[in-house]
N, C-alpha and C. Protein backbone atom coordinates (compact mmCIF):
# COMPACT_ATOMS: atom_id res chain seq x y z
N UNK A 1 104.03 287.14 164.83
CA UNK A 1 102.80 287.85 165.18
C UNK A 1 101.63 287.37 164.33
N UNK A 2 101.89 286.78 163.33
CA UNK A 2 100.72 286.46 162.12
C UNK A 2 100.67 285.35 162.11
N UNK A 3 101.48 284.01 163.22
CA UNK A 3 101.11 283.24 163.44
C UNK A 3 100.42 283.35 164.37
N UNK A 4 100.67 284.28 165.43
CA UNK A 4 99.56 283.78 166.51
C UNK A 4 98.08 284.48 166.49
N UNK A 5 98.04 285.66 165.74
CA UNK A 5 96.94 286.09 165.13
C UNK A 5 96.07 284.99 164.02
N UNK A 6 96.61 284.51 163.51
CA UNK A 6 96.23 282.97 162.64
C UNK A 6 95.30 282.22 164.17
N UNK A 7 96.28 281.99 164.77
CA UNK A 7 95.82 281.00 165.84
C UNK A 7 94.60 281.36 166.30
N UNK A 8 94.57 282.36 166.85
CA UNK A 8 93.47 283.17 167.77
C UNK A 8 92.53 283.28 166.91
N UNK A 9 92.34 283.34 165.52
CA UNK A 9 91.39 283.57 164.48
C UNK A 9 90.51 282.11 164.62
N UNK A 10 91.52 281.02 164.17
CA UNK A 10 91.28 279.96 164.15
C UNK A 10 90.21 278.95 165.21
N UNK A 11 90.98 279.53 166.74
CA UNK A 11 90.07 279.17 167.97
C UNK A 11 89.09 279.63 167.46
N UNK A 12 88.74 280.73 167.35
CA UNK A 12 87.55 281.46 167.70
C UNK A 12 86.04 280.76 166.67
N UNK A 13 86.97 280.77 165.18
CA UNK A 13 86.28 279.86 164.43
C UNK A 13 85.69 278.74 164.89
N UNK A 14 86.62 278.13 164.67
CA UNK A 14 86.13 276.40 165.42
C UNK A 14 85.30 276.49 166.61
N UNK A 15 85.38 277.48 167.63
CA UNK A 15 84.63 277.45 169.11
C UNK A 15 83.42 277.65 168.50
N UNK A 16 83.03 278.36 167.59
CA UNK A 16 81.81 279.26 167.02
C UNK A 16 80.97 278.50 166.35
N UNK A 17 81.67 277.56 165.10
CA UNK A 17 81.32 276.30 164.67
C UNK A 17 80.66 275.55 165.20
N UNK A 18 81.50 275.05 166.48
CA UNK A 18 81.26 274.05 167.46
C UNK A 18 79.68 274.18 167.97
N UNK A 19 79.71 275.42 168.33
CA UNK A 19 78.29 275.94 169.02
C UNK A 19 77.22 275.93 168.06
N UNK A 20 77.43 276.21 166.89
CA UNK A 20 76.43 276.34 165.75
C UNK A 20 75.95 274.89 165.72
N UNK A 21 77.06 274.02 165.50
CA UNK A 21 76.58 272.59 165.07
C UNK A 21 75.75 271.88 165.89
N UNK A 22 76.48 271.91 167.48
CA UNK A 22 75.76 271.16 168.57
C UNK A 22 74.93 271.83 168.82
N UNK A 23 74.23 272.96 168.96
CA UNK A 23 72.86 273.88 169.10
C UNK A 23 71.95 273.24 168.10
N UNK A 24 72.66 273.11 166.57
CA UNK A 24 71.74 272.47 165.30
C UNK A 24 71.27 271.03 165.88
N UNK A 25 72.05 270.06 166.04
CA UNK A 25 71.87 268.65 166.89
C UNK A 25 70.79 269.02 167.65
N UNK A 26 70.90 269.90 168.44
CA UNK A 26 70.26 269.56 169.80
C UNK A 26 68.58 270.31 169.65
N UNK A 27 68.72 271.13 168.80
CA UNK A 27 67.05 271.19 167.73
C UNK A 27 66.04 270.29 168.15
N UNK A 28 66.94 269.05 167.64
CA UNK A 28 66.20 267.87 167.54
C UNK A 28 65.80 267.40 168.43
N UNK A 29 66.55 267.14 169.56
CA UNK A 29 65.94 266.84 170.93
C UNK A 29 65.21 267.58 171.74
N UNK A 30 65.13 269.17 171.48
CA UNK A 30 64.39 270.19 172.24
C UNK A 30 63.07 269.80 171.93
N UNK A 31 62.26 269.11 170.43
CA UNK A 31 61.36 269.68 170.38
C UNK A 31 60.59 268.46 171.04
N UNK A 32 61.31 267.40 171.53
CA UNK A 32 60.32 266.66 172.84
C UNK A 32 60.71 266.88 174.08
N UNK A 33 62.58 266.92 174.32
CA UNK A 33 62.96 267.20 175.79
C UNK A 33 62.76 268.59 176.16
N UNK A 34 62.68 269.80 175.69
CA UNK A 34 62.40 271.07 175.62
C UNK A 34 63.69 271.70 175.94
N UNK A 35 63.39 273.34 175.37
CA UNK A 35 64.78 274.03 175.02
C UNK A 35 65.88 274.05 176.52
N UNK A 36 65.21 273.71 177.05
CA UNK A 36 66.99 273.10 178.49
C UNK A 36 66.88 272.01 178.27
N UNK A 37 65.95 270.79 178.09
CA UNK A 37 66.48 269.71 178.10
C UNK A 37 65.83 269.16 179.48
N UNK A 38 64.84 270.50 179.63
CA UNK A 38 63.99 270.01 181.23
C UNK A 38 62.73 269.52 181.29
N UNK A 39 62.09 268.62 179.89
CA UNK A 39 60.90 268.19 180.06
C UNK A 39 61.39 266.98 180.03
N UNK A 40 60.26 265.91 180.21
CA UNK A 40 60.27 264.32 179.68
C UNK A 40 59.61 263.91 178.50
N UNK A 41 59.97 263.33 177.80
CA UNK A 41 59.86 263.45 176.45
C UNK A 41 58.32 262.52 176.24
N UNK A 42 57.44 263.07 175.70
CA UNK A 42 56.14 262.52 175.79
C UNK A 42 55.42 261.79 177.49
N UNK A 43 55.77 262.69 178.33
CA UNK A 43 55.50 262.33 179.70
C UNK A 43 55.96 261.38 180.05
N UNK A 44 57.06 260.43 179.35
CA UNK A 44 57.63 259.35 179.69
C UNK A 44 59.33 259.49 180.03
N UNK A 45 59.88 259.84 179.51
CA UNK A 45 61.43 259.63 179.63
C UNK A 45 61.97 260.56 180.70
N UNK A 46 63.18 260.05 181.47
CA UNK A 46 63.87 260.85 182.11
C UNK A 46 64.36 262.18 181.91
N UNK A 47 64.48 263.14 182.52
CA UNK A 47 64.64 264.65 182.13
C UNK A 47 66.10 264.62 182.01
N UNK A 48 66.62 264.68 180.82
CA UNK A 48 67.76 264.60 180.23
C UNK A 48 69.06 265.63 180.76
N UNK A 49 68.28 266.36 181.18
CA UNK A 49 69.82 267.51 182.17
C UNK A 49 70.10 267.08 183.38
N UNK A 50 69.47 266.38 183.80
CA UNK A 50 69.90 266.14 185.44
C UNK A 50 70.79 264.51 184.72
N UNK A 51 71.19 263.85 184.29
CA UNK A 51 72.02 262.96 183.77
C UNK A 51 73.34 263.15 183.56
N UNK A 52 73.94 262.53 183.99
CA UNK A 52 75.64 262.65 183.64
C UNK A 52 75.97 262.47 182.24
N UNK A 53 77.12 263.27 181.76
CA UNK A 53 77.21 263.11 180.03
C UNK A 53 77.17 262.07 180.42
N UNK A 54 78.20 261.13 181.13
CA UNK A 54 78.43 259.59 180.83
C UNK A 54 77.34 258.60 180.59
N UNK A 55 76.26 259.29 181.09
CA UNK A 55 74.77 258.61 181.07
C UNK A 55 73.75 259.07 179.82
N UNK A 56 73.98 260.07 179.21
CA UNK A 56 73.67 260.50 178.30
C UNK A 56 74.28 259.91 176.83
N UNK A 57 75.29 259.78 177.17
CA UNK A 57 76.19 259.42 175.83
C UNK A 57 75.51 257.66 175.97
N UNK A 58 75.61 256.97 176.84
CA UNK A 58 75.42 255.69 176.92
C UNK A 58 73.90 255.42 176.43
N UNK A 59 73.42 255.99 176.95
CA UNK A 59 71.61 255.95 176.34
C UNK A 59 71.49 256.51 175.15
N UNK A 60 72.16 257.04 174.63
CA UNK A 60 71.99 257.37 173.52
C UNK A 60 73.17 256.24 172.09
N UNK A 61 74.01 255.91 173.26
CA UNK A 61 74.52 254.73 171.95
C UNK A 61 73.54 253.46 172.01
N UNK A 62 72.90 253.28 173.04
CA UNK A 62 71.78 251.87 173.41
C UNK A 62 71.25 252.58 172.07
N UNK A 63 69.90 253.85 172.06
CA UNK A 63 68.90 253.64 171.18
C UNK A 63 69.87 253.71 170.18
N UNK A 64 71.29 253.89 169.67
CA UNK A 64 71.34 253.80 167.90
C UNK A 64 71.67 252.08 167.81
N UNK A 65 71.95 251.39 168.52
CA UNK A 65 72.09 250.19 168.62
C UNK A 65 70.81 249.56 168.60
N UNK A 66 70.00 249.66 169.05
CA UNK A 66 69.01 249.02 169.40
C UNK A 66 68.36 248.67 170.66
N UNK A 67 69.85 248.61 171.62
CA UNK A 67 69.63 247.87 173.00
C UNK A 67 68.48 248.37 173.46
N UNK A 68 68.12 250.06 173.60
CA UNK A 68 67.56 250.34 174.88
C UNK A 68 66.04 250.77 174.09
N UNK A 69 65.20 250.69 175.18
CA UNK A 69 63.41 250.44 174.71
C UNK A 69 62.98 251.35 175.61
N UNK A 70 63.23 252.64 176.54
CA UNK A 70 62.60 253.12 177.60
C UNK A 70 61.63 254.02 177.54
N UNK A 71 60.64 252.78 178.22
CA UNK A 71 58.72 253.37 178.54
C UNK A 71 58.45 253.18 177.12
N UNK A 72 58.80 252.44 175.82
CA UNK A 72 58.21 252.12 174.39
C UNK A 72 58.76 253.48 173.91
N UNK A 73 60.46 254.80 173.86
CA UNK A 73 60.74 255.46 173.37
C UNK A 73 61.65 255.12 172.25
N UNK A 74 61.92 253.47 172.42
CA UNK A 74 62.96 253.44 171.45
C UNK A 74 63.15 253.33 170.09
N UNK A 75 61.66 253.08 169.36
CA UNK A 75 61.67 253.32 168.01
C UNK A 75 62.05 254.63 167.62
N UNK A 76 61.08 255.74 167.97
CA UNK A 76 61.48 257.13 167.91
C UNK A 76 63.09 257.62 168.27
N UNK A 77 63.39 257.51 169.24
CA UNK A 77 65.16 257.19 169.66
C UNK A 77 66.12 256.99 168.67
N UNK A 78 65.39 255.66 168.22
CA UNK A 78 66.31 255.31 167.22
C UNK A 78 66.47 256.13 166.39
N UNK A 79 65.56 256.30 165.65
CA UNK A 79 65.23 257.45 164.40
C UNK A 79 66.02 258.58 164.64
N UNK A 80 65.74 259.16 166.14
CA UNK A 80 66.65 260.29 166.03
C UNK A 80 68.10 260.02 166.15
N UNK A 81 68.49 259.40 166.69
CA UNK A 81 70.00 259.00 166.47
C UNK A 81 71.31 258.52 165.64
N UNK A 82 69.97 257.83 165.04
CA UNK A 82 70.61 256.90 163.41
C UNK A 82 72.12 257.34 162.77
N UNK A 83 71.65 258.84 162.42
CA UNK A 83 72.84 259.87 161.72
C UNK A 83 73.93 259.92 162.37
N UNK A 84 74.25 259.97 164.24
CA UNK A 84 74.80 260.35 165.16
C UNK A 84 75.99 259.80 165.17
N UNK A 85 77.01 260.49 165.39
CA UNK A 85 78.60 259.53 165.21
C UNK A 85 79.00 259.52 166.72
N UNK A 86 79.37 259.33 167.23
CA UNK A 86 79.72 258.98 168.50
C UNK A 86 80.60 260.17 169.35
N UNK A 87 81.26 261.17 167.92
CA UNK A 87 81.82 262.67 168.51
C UNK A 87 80.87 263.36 168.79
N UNK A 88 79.64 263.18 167.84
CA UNK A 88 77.95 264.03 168.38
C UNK A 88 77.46 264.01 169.49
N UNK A 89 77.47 262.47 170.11
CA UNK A 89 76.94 262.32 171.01
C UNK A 89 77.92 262.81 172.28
N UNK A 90 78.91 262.70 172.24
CA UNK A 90 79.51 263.93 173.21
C UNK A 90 79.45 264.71 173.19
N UNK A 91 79.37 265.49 171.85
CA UNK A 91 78.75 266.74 171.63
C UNK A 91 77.89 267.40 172.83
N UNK A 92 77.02 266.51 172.02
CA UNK A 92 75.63 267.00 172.58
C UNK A 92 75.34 266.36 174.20
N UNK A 93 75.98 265.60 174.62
CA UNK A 93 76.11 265.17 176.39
C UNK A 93 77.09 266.81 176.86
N UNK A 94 77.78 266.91 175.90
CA UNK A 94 78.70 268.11 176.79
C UNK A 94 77.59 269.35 177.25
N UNK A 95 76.97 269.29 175.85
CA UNK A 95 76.12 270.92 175.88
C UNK A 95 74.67 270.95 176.41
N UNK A 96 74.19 269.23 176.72
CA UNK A 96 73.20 269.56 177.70
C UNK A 96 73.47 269.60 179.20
N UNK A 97 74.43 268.99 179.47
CA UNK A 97 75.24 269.01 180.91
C UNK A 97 75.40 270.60 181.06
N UNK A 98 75.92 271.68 179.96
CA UNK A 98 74.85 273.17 180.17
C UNK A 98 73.80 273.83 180.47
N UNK A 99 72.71 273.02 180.45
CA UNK A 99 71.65 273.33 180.22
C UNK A 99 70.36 273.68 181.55
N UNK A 100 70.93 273.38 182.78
CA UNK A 100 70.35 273.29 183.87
C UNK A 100 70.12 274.38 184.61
């Protein structure tokens, strides 16, 4: 019984975590894509919720790489991404794919 009370403690933790962290991440992107994720970021970029994670995660490994430049966003891009580990960026593709 005090293992599975352990368990259930444990989910709940980590689920709670989870939300804290990727909400903290995604801060960062609200304050150009806006709090859904339904503006374009300086009247230029694609509106980031209508995107598939798979398309999200990919544009977002271009700007920490370098590859991607879209409408002259990718210096700024970069910057925000830099820190980003590649579990983030699913992260944060999972929880704006919420956001619609």
């Amino acid at each position: 019984m005090n293992k599975i009370i352990l368990l259930v403690f444990t989910i709940t933790l980590s689920s709670s975590l989870y939300a804290k962290d990727v909400k903290e991440l995604f801060e960062k992107c609200s304050a150009c894509h806006g709090d859904k994720a339904e503006e374009q970021a300086f009247g230029k970029s694609k509106i980031i919720n209508t995107l598939s994670k798979e398309d999200i995660i990919k544009a977002l490994k271009s700007y920490k790489d370098g590859t991607k430049d879209e409408v002259g966003l990718g210096r700024i891009m970069e910057s925000q991404v830099y820190y980003l580990e590649e579990n983030d960026m699913k992260d944060l593709a999972e929880y704006i794919s919420t956001l619609k």
